[in-house]
C-alpha atoms as a PDB file:
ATOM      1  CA  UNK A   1     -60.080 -38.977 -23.028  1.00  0.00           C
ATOM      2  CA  UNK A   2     -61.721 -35.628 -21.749  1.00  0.00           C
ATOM      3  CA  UNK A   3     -63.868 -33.914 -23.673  1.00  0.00           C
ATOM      4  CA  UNK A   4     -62.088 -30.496 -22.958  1.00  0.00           C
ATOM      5  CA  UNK A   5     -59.151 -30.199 -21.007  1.00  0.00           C
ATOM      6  CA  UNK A   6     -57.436 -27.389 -19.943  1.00  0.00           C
ATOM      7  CA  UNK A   7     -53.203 -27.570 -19.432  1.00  0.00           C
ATOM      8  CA  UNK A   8     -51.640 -24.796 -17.647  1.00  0.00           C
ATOM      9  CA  UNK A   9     -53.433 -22.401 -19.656  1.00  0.00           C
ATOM     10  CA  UNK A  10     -53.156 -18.796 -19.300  1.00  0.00           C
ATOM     11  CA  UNK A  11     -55.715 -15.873 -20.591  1.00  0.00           C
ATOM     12  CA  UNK A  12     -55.611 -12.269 -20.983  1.00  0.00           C
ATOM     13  CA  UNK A  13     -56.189  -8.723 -23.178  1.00  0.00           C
ATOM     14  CA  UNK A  14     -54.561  -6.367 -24.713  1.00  0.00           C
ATOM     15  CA  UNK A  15     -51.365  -8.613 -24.314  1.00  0.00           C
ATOM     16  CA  UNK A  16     -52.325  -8.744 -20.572  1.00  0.00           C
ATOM     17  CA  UNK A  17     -52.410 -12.362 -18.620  1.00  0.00           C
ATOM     18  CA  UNK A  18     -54.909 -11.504 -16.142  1.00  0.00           C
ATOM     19  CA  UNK A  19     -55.001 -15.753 -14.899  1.00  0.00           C
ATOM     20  CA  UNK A  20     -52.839 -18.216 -15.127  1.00  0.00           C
ATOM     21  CA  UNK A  21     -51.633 -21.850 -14.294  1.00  0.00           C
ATOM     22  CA  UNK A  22     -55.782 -22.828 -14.929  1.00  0.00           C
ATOM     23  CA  UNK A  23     -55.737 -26.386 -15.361  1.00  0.00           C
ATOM     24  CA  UNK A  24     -59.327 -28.655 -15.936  1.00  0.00           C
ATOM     25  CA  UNK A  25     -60.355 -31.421 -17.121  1.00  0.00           C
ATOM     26  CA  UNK A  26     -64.106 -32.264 -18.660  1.00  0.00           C
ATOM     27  CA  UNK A  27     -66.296 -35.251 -19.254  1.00  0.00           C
ATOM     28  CA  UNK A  28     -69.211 -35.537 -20.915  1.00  0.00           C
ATOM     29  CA  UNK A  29     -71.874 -35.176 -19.037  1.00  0.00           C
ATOM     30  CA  UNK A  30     -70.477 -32.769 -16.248  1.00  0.00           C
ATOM     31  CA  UNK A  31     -71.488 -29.757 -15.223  1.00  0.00           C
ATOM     32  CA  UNK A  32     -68.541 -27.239 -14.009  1.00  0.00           C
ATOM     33  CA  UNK A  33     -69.248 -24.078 -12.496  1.00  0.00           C
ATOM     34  CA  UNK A  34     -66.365 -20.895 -13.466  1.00  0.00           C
ATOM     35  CA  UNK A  35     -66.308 -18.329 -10.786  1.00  0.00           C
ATOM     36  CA  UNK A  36     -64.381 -15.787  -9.649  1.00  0.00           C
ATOM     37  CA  UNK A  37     -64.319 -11.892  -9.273  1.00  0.00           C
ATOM     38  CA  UNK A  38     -65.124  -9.438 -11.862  1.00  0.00           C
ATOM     39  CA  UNK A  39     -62.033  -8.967 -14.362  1.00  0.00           C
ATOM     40  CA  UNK A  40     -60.222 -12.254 -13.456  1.00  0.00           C
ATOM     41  CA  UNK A  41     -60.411 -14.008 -16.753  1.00  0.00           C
ATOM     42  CA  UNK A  42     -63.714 -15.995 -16.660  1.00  0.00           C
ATOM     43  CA  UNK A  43     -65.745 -14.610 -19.602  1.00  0.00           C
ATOM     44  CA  UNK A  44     -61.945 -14.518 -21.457  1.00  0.00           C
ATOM     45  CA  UNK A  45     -61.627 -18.215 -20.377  1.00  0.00           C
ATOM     46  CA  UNK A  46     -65.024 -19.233 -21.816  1.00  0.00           C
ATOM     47  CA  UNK A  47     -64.373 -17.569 -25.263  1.00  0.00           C
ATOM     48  CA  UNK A  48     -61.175 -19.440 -25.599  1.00  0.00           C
ATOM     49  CA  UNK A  49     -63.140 -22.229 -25.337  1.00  0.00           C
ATOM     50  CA  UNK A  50     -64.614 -21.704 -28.159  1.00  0.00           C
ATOM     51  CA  UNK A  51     -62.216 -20.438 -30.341  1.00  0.00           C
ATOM     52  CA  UNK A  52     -62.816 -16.893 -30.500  1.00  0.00           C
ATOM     53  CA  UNK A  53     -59.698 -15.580 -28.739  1.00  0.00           C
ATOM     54  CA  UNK A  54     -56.752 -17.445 -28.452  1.00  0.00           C
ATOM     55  CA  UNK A  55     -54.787 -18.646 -25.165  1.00  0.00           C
ATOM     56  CA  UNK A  56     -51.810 -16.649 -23.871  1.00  0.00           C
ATOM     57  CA  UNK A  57     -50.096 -19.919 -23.054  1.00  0.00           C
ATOM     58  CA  UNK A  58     -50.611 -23.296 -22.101  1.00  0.00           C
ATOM     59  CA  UNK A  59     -53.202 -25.251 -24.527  1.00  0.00           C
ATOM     60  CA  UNK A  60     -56.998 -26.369 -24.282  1.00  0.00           C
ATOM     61  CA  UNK A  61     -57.355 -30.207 -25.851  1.00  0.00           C
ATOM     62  CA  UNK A  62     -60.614 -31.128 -27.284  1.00  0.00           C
ATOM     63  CA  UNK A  63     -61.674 -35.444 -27.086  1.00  0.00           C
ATOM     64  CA  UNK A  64     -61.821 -37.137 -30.413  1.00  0.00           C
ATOM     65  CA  UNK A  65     -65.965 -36.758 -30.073  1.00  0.00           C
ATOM     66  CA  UNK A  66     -66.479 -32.801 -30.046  1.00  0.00           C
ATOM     67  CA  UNK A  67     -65.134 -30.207 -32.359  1.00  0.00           C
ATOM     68  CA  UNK A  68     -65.649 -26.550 -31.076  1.00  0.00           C
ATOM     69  CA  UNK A  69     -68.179 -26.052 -34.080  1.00  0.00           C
ATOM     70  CA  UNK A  70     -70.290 -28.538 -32.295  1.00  0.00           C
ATOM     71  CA  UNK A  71     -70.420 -26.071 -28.859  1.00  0.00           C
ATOM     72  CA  UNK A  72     -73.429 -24.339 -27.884  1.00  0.00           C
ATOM     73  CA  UNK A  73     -72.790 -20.952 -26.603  1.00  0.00           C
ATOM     74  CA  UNK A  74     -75.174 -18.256 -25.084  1.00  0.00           C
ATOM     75  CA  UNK A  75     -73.327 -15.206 -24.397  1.00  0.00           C
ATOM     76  CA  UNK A  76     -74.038 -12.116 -22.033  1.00  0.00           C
ATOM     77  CA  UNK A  77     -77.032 -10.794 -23.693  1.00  0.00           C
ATOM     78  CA  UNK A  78     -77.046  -6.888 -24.578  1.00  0.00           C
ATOM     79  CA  UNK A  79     -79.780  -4.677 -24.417  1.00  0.00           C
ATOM     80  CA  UNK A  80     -79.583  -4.056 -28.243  1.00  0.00           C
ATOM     81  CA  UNK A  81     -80.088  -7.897 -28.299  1.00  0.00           C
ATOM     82  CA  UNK A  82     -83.169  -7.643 -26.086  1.00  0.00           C
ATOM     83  CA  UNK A  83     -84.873  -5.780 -28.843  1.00  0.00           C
ATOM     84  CA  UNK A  84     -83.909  -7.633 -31.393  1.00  0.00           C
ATOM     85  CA  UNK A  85     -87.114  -7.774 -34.457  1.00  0.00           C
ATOM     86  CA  UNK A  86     -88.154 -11.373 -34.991  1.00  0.00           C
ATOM     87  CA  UNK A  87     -89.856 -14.133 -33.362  1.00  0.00           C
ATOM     88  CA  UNK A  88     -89.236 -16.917 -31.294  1.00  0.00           C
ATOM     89  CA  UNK A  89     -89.114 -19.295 -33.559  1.00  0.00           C
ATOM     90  CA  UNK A  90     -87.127 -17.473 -36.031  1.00  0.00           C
ATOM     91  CA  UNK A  91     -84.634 -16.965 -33.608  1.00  0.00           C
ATOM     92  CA  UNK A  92     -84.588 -20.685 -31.789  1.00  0.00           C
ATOM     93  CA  UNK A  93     -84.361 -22.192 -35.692  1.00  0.00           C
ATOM     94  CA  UNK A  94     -81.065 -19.817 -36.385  1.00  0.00           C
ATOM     95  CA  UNK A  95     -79.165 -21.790 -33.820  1.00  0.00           C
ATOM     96  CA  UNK A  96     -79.264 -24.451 -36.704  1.00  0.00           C
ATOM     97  CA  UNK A  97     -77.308 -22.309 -39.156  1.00  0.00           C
ATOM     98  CA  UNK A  98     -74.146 -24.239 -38.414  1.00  0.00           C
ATOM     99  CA  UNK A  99     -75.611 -27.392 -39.491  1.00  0.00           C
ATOM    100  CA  UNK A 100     -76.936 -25.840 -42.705  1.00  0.00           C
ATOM    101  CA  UNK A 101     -73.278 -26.950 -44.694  1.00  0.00           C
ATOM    102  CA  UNK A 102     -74.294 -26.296 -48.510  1.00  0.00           C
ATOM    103  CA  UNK A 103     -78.155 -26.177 -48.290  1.00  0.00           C
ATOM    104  CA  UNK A 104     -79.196 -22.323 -48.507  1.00  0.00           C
ATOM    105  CA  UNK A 105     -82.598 -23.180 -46.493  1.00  0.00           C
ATOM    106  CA  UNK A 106     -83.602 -24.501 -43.454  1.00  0.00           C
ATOM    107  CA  UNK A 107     -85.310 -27.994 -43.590  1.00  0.00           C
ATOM    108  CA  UNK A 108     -87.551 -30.246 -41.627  1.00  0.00           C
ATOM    109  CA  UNK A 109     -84.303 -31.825 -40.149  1.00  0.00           C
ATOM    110  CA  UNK A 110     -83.668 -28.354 -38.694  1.00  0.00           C
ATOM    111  CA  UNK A 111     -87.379 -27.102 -38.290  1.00  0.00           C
ATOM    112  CA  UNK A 112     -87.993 -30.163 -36.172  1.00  0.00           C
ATOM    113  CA  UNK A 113     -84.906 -29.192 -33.883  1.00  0.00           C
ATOM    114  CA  UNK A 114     -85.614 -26.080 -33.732  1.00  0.00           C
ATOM    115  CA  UNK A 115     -89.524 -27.333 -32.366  1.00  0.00           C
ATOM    116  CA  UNK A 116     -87.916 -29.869 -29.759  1.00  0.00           C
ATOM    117  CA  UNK A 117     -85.633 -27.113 -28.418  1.00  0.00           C
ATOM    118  CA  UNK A 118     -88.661 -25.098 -27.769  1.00  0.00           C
ATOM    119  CA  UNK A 119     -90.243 -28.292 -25.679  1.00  0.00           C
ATOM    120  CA  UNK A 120     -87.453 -28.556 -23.608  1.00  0.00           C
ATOM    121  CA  UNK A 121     -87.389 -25.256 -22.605  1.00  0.00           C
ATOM    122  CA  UNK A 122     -91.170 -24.691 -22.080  1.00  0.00           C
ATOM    123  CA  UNK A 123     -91.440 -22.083 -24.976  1.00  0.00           C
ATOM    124  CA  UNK A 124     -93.668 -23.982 -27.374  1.00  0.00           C
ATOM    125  CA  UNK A 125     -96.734 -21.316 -26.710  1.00  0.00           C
ATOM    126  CA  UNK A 126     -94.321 -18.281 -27.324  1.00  0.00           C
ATOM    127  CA  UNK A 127     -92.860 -19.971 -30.795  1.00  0.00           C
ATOM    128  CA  UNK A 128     -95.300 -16.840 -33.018  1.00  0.00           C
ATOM    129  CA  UNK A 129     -94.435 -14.104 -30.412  1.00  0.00           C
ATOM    130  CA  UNK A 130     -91.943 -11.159 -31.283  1.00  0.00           C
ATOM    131  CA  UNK A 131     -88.747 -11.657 -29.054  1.00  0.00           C
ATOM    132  CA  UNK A 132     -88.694  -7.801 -28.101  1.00  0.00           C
ATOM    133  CA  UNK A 133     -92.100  -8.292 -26.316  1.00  0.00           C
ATOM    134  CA  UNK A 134     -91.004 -11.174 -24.216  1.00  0.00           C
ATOM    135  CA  UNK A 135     -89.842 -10.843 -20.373  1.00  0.00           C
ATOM    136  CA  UNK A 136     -86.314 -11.366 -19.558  1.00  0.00           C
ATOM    137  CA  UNK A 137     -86.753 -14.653 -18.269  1.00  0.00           C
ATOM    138  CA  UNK A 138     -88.438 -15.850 -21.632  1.00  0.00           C
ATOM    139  CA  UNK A 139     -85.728 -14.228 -23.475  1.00  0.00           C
ATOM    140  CA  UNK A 140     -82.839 -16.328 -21.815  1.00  0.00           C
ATOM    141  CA  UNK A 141     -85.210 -19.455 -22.392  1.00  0.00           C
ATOM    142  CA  UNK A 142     -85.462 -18.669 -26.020  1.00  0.00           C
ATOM    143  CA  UNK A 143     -81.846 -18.138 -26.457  1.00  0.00           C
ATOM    144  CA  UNK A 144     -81.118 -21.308 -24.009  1.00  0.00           C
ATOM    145  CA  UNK A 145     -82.739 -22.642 -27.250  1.00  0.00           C
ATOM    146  CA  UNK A 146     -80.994 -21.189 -29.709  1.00  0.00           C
ATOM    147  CA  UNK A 147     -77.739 -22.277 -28.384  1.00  0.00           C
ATOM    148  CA  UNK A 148     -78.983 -26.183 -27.614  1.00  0.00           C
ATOM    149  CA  UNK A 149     -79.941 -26.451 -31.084  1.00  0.00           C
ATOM    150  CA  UNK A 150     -76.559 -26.024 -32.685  1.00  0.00           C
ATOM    151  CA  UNK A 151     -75.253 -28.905 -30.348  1.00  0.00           C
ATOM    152  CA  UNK A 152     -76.004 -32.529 -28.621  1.00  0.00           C
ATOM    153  CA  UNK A 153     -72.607 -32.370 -26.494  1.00  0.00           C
ATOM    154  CA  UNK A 154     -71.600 -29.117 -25.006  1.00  0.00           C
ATOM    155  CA  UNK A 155     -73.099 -25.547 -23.810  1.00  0.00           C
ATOM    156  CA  UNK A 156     -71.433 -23.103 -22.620  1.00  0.00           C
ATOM    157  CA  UNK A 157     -73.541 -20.506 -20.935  1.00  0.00           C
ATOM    158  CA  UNK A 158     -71.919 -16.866 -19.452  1.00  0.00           C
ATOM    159  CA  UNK A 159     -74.072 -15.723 -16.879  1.00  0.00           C
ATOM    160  CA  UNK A 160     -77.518 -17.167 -18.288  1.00  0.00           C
ATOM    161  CA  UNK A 161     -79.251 -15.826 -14.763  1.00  0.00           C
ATOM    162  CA  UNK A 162     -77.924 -12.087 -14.984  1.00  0.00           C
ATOM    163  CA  UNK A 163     -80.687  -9.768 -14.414  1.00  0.00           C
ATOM    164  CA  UNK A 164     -83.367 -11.572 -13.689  1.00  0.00           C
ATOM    165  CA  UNK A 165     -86.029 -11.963 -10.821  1.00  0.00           C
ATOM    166  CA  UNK A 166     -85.301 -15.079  -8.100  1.00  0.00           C
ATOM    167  CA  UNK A 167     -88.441 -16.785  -9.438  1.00  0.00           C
ATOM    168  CA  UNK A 168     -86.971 -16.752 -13.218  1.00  0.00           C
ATOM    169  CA  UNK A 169     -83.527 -17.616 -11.891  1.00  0.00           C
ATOM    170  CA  UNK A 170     -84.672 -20.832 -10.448  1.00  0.00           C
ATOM    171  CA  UNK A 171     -86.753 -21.791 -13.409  1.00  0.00           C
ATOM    172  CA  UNK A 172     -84.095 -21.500 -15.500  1.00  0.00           C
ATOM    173  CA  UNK A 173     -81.474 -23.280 -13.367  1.00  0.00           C
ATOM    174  CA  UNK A 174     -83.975 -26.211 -13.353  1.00  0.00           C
ATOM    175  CA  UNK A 175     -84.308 -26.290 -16.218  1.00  0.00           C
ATOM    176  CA  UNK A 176     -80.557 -26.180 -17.243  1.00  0.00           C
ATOM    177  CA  UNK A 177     -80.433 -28.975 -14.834  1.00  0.00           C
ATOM    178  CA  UNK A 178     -82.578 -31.272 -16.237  1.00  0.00           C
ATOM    179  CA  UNK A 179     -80.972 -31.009 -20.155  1.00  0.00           C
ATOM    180  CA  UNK A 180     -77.789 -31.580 -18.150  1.00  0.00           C
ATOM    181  CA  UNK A 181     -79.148 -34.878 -16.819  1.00  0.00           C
ATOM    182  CA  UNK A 182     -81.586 -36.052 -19.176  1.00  0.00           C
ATOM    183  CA  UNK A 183     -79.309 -34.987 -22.307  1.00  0.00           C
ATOM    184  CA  UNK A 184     -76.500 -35.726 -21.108  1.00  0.00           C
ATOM    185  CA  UNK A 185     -75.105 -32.454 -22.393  1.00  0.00           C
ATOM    186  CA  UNK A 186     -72.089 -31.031 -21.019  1.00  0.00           C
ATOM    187  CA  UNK A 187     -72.732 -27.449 -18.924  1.00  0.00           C
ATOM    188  CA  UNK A 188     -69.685 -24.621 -18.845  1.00  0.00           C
ATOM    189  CA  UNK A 189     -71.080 -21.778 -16.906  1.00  0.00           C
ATOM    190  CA  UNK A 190     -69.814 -18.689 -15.486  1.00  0.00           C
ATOM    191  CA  UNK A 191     -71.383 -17.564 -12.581  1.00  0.00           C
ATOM    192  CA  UNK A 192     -70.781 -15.574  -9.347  1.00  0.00           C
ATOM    193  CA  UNK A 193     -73.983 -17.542  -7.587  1.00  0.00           C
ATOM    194  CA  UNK A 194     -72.441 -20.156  -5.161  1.00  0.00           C
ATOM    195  CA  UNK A 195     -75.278 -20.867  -4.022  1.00  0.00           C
ATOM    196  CA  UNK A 196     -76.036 -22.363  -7.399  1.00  0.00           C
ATOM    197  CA  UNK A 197     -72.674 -23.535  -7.739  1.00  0.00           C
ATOM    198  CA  UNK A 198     -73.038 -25.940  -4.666  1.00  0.00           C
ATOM    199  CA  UNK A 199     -76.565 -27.249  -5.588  1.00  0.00           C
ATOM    200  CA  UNK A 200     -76.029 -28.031  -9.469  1.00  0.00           C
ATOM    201  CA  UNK A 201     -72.575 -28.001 -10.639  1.00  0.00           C
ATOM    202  CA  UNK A 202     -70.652 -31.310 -10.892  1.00  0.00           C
ATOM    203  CA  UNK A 203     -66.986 -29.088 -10.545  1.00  0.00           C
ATOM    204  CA  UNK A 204     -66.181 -25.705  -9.370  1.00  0.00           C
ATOM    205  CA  UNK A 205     -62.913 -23.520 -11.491  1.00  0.00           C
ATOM    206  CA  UNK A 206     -62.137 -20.864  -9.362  1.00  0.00           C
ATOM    207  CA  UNK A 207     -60.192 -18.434 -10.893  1.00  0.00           C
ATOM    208  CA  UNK A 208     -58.565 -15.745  -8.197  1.00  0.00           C
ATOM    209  CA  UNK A 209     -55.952 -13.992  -8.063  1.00  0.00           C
ATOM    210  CA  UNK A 210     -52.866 -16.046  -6.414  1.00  0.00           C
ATOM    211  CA  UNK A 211     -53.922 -19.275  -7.899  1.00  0.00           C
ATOM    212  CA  UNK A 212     -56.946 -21.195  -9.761  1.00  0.00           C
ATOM    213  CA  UNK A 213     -58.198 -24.207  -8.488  1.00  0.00           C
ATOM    214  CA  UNK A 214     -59.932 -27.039 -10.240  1.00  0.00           C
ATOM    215  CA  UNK A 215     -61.961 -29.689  -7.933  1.00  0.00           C
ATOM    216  CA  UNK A 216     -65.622 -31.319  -7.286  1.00  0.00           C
ATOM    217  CA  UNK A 217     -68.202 -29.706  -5.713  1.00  0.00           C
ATOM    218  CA  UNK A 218     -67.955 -32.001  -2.983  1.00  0.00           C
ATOM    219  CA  UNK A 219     -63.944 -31.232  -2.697  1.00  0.00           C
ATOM    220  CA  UNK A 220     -65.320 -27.577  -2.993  1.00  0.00           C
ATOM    221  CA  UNK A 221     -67.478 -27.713  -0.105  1.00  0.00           C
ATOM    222  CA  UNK A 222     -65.528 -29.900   2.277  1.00  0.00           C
ATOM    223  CA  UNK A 223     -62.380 -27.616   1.920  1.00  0.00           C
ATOM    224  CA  UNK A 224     -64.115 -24.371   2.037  1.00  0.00           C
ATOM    225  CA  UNK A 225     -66.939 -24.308   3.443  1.00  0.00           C
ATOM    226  CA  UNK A 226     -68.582 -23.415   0.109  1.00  0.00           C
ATOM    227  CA  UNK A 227     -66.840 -20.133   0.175  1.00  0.00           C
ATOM    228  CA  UNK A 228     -64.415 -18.099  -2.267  1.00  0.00           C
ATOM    229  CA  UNK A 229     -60.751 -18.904  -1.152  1.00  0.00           C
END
């Protein structure tokens, strides 16, 4: 079975469908790509995902080895965010909370997440610095992080590259990349960058406005060219 599957599922606001008719299917391991324009649904799609906002119709079926608790998610960050007071490795050790059940502190189960989360994303040196004094770049990494410590199956990631320089972009595709294939963790990202798209993702969802369309990236780029139909 999948490990998220999408059937005929359409989102909206303010009792608005803005897509419809999206239909995916997920395996562990992949990593799919959600692009589109600006308003069509792909930020909306993502949070129904998870759980926090609820489908207009159709349904989204989770596999009998993930529950949406165990989903990693690192929103759009907002500038009130960026200046958030605490440091790295106060912030990277949070993303354990979930895990936390009964037990009213964090322990070495969760410290020593929280410390291989910070190898894996090449943040070990920052783990004492304040978050506010951190470049952008460093700030994605840290809450790249944050989000892989509250799972070991699933990420989903909504424009993790927004706002940064080319050089920082890159490093943190990579390294996306490589927890993809060395972890074998599943990647959801929205994106606009096709270029991106066509070197990393496993599937493209393109959501537009006459119809949505669910293939490989190889499908992708045979039938169009690598460009927005």
């Amino acid at each position: 079975m999948a490990q998220i599957k999408g059937v005929d599922v359409s989102v909206g606001y303010e009792k608005r469908i803005v897509a419809d008719n999206i239909n995916f299917e997920i395996n562990e391991g992949d990593y799919l790509y959600i692009v589109g324009e600006n308003g069509s649904g792909k930020s909306t799609l993502m949070k129904c995902i998870l759980g926090l906002e609820k489908v207009m119709g159709g349904s989204i079926v989770y596999g009998d080895n993930l529950k949406q608790k165990e989903i990693g998610y690192l929103p759009q960050q907002t500038f009130i965010q960026r200046d958030f007071p605490a440091t790295v490795y106060e912030i990277v050790l949070s993303g354990c909370l979930n895990g936390l059940g009964w037990r009213p502190f964090f322990g070495k189960k969760e410290k020593n997440m929280a410390m291989e989360a910070m190898r894996k994303l090449e943040i070990t040196d920052l783990a004492k610095r304040s978050y506010p004094e951190l470049s952008g770049g460093q700030q994605q990494r840290v809450l790249l992080a944050r989000a892989l410590c509250a799972t070991g199956k699933a990420l989903l990631l909504d424009e993790p590259v927004a706002g940064l320089d080319p050089y920082a972009q890159e490093q943190l595709y990579a390294l996306i990349y490589k927890i993809n294939k060395e972890e074998k963790i599943t990647i959801i990202m929205v994106s606009h960058d096709l270029e991106a798209a066509k070197k990393y993702a496993t599937h493209i969802l393109h959501i537009g406005k006459e119809k949505c369309v669910f293939c490989t990236k190889h499908e992708f780029i045979k039938e169009n060219g690598g460009c927005l139909f």
